[in-house]
C-alpha atoms as a PDB file:
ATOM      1  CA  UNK A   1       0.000   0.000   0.000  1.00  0.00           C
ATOM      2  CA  UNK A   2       3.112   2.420   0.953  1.00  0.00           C
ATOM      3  CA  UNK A   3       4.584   1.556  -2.467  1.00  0.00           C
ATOM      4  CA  UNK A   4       1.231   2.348  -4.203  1.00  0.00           C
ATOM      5  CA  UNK A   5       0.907   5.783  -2.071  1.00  0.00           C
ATOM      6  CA  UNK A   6       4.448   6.893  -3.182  1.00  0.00           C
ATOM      7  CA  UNK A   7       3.719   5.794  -7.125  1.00  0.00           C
ATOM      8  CA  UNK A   8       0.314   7.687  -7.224  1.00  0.00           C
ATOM      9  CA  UNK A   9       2.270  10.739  -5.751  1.00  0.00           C
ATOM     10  CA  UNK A  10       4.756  10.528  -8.430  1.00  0.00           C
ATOM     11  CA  UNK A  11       1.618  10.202 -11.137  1.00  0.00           C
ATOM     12  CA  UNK A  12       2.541   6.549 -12.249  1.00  0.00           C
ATOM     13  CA  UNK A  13      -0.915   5.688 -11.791  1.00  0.00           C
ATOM     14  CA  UNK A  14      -0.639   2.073 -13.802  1.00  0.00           C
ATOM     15  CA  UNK A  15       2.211   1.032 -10.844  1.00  0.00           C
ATOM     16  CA  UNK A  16       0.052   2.758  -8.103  1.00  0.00           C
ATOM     17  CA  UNK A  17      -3.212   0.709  -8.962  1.00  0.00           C
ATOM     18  CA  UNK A  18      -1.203  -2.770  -9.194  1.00  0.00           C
ATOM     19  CA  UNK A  19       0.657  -2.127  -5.620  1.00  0.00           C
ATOM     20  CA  UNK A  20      -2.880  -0.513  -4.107  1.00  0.00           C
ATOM     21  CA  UNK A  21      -5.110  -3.878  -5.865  1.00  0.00           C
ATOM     22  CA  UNK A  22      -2.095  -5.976  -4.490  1.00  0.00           C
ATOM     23  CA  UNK A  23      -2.814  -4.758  -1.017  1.00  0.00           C
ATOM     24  CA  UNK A  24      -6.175  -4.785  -1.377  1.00  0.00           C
ATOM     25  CA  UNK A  25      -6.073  -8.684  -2.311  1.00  0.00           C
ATOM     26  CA  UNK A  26      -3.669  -9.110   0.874  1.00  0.00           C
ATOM     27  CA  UNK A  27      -6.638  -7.420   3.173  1.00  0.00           C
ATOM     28  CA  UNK A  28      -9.290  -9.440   1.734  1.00  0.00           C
ATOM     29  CA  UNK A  29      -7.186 -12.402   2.200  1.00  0.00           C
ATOM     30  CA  UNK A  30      -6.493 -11.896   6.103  1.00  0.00           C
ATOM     31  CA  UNK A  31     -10.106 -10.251   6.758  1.00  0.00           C
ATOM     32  CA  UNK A  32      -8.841  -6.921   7.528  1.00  0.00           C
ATOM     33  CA  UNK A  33     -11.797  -4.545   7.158  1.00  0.00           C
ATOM     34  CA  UNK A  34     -10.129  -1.385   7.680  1.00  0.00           C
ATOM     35  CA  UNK A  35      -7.595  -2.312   5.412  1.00  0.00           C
ATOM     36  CA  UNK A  36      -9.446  -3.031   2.357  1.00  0.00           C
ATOM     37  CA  UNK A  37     -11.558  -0.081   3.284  1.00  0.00           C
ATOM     38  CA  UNK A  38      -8.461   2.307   2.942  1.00  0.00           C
ATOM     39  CA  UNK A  39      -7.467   0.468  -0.215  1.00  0.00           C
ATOM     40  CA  UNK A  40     -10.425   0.729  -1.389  1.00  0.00           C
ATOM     41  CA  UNK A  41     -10.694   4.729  -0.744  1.00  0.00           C
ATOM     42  CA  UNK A  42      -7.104   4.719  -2.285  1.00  0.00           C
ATOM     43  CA  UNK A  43      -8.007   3.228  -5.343  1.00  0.00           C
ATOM     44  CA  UNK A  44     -10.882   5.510  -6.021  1.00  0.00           C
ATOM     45  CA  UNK A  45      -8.066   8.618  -5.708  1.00  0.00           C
ATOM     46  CA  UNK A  46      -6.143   6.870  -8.473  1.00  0.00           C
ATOM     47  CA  UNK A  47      -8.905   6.779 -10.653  1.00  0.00           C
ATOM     48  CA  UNK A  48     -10.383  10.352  -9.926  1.00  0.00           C
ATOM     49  CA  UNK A  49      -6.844  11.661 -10.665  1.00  0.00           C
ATOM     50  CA  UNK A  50      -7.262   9.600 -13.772  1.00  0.00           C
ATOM     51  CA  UNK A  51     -10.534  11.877 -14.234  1.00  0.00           C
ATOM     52  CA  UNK A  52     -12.267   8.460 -14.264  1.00  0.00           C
ATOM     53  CA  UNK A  53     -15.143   9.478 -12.249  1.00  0.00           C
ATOM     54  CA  UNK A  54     -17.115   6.228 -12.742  1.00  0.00           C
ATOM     55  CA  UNK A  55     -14.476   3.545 -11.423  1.00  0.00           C
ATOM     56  CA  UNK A  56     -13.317   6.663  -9.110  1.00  0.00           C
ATOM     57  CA  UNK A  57     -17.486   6.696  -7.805  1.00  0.00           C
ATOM     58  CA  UNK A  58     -17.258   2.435  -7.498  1.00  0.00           C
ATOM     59  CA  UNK A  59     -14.254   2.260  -5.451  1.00  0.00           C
ATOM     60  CA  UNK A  60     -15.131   5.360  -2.874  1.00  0.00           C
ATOM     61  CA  UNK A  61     -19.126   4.070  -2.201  1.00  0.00           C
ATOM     62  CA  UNK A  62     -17.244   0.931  -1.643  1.00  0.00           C
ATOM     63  CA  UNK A  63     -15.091   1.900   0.653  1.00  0.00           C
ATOM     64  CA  UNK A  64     -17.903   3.907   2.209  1.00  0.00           C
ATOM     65  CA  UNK A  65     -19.850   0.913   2.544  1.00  0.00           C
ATOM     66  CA  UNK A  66     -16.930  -1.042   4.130  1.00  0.00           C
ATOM     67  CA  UNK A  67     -16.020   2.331   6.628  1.00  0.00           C
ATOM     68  CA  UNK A  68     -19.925   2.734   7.663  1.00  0.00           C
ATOM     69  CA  UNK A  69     -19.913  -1.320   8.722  1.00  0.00           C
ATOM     70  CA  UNK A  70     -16.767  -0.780  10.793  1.00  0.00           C
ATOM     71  CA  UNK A  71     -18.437   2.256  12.342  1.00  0.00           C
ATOM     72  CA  UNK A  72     -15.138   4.349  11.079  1.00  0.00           C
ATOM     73  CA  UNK A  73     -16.594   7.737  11.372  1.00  0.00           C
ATOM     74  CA  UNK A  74     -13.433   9.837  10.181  1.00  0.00           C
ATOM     75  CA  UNK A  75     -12.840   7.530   7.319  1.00  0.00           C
ATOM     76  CA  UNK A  76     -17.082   7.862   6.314  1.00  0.00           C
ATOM     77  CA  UNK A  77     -16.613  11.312   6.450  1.00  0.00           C
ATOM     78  CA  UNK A  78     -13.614  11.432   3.927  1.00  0.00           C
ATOM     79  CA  UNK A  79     -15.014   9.120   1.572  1.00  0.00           C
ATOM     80  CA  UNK A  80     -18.142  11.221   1.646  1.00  0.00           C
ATOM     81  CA  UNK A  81     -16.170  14.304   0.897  1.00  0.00           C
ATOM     82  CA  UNK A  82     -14.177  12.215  -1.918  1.00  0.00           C
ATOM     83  CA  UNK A  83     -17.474  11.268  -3.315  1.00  0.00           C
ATOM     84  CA  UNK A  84     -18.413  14.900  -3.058  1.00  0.00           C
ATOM     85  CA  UNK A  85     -15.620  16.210  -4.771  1.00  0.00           C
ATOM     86  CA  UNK A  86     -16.384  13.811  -7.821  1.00  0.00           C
ATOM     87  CA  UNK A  87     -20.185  14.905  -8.341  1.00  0.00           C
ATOM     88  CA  UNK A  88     -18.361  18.227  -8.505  1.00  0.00           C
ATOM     89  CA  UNK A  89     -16.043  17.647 -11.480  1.00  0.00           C
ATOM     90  CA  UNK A  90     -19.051  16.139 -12.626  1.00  0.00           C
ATOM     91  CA  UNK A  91     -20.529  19.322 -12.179  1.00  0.00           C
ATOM     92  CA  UNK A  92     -24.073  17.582 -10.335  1.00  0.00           C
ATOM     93  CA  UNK A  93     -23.426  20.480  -8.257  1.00  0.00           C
ATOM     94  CA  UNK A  94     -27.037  19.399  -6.202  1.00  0.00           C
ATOM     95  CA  UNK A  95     -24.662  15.481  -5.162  1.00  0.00           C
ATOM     96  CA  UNK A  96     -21.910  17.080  -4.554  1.00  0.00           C
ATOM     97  CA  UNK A  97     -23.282  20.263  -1.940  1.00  0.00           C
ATOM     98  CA  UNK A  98     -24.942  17.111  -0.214  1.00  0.00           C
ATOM     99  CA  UNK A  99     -21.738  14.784   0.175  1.00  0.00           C
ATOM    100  CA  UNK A 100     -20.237  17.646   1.201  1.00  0.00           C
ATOM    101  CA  UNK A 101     -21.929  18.721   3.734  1.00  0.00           C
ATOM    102  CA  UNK A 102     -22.887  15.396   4.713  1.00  0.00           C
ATOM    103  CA  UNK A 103     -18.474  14.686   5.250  1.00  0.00           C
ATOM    104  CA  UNK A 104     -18.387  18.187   6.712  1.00  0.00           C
ATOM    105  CA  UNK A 105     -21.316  17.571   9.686  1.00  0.00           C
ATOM    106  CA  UNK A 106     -19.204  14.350  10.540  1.00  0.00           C
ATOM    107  CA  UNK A 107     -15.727  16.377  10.582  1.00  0.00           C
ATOM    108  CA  UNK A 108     -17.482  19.134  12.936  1.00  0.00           C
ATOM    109  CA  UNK A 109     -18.943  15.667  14.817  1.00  0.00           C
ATOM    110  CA  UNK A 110     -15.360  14.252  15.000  1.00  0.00           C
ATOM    111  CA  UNK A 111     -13.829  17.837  15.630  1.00  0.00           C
ATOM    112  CA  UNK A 112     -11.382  17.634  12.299  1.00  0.00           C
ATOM    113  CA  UNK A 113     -10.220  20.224  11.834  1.00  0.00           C
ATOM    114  CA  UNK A 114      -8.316  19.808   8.421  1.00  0.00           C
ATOM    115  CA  UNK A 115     -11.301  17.856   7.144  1.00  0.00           C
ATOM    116  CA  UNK A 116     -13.795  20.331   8.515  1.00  0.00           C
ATOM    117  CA  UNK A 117     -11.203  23.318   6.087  1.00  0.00           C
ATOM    118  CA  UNK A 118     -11.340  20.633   3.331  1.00  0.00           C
ATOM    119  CA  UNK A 119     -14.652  19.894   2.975  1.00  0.00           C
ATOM    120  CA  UNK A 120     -15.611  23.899   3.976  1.00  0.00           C
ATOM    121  CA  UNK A 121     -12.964  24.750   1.043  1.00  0.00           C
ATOM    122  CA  UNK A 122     -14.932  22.489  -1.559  1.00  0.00           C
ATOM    123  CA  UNK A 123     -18.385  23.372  -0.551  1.00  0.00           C
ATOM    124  CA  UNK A 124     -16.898  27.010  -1.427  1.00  0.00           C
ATOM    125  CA  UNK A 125     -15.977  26.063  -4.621  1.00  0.00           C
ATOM    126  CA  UNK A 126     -19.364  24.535  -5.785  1.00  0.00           C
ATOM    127  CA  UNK A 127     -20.568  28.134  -4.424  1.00  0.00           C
ATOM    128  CA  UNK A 128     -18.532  30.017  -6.589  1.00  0.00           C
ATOM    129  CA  UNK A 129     -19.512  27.987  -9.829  1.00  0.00           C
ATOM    130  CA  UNK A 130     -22.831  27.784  -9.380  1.00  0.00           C
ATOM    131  CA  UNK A 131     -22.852  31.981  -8.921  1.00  0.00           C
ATOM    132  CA  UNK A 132     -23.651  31.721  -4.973  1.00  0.00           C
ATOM    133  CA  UNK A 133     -20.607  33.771  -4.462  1.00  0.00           C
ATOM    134  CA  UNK A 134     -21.790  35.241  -0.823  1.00  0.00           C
ATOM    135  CA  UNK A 135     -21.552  31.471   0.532  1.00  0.00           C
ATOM    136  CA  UNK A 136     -18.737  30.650  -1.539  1.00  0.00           C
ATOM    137  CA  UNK A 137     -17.003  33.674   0.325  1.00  0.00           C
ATOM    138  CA  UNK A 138     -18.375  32.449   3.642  1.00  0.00           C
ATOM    139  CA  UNK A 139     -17.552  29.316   3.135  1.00  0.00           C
ATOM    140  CA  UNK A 140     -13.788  29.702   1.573  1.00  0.00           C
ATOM    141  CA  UNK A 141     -13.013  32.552   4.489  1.00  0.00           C
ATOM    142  CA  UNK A 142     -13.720  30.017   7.336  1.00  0.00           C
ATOM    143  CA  UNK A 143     -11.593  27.316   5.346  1.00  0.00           C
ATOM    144  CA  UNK A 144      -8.535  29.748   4.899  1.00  0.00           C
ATOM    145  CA  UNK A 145      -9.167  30.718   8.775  1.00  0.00           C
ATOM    146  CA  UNK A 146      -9.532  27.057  10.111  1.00  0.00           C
ATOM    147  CA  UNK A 147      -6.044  25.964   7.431  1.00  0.00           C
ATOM    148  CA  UNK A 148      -4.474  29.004   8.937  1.00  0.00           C
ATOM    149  CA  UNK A 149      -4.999  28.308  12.753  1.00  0.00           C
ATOM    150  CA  UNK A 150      -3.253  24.532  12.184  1.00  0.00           C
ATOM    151  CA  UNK A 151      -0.897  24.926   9.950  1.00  0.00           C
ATOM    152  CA  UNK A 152      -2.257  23.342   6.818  1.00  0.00           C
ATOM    153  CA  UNK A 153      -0.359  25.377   4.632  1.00  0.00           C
ATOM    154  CA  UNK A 154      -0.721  23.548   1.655  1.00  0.00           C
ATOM    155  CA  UNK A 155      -4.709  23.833   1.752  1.00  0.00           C
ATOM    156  CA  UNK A 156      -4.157  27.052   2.861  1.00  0.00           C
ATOM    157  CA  UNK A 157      -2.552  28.005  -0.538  1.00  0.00           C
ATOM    158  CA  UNK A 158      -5.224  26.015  -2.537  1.00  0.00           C
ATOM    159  CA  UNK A 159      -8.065  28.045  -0.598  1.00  0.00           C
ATOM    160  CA  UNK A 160      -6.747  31.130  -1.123  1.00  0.00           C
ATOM    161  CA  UNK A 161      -6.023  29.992  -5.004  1.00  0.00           C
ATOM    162  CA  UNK A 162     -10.190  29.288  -4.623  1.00  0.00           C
ATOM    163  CA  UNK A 163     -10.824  32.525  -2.691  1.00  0.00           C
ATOM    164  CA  UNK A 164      -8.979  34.480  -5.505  1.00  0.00           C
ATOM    165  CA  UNK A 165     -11.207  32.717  -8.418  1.00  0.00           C
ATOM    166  CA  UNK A 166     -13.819  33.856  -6.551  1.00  0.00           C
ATOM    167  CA  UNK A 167     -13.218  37.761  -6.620  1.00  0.00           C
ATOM    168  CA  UNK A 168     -11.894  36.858 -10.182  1.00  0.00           C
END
């Protein structure tokens, strides 16, 4: 699975999926839930980087599926953001404001803060195409604030990139 993270980071998806299915098979051999749940989540990034939302939508409600049995909330809520975050380069802007906000509720639940930025940051973005640019602005400002406070400074720079798109 570490082999298959540090592949899809490098954008050799083809290697990433073979270690990340490999891992998967290992998971499903010894019964380990959370494991194939994770593999599962990490398969469905490989695809949606691949902008193959279809196979990227089958892997994450699988791995939703597998996280809600196990109860996993902060592993629900960022599969429901994931799947969120597809029905928005989809643009089915009305799916993705609901798996959104259904992954942010659980972050506030959880108290997550990067997840709560995260999935604040992409609920902004919907905003901001779909014209509802006082939410988006709400929405992006306490995403920069909450990235800000803990140091996130890589979604920090991505929000602010959003934030400036906005006023653009």
């Amino acid at each position: 699975g570490n082999i298959g993270r540090v592949y899809s980071g490098q954008g050799d998806y083809r290697k990433a999926l073979n270690y990340y299915f490999r891992a998967l098979k290992t998971h499903e051999e010894i019964g380990n839930k959370d494991g194939i749940a994770r593999h599962l989540g990490n398969i469905g990034i490989v695809y949606e980087e691949q902008d193959d939302h279809t196979k990227a939508l089958d892997y994450y409600f699988k791995a939703l599926k597998m996280a809600e049995e196990l109860g996993d909330k902060l592993e629900i809520a960022r599969h429901l953001g994931n799947i969120g975050m597809v029905y928005h380069y989809q643009k089915d802007y009305p799916k993705s404001l609901d798996y959104s906000f259904r992954a942010l509720k659980m972050a506030e639940e959880l108290g997550d803060k990067l997840g709560i930025a995260i999935y604040l940051g992409n609920i902004g973005r919907v905003y901001t195409e779909t014209g509802k640019f006082v939410k988006a602005e709400e929405s992006l400002k306490k995403a920069i604030a909450i990235s800000d406070s803990i140091g996130a400074i890589n979604d920090l720079r991505l929000l602010e990139e959003a934030l400036y798109q906005l006023y653009d």
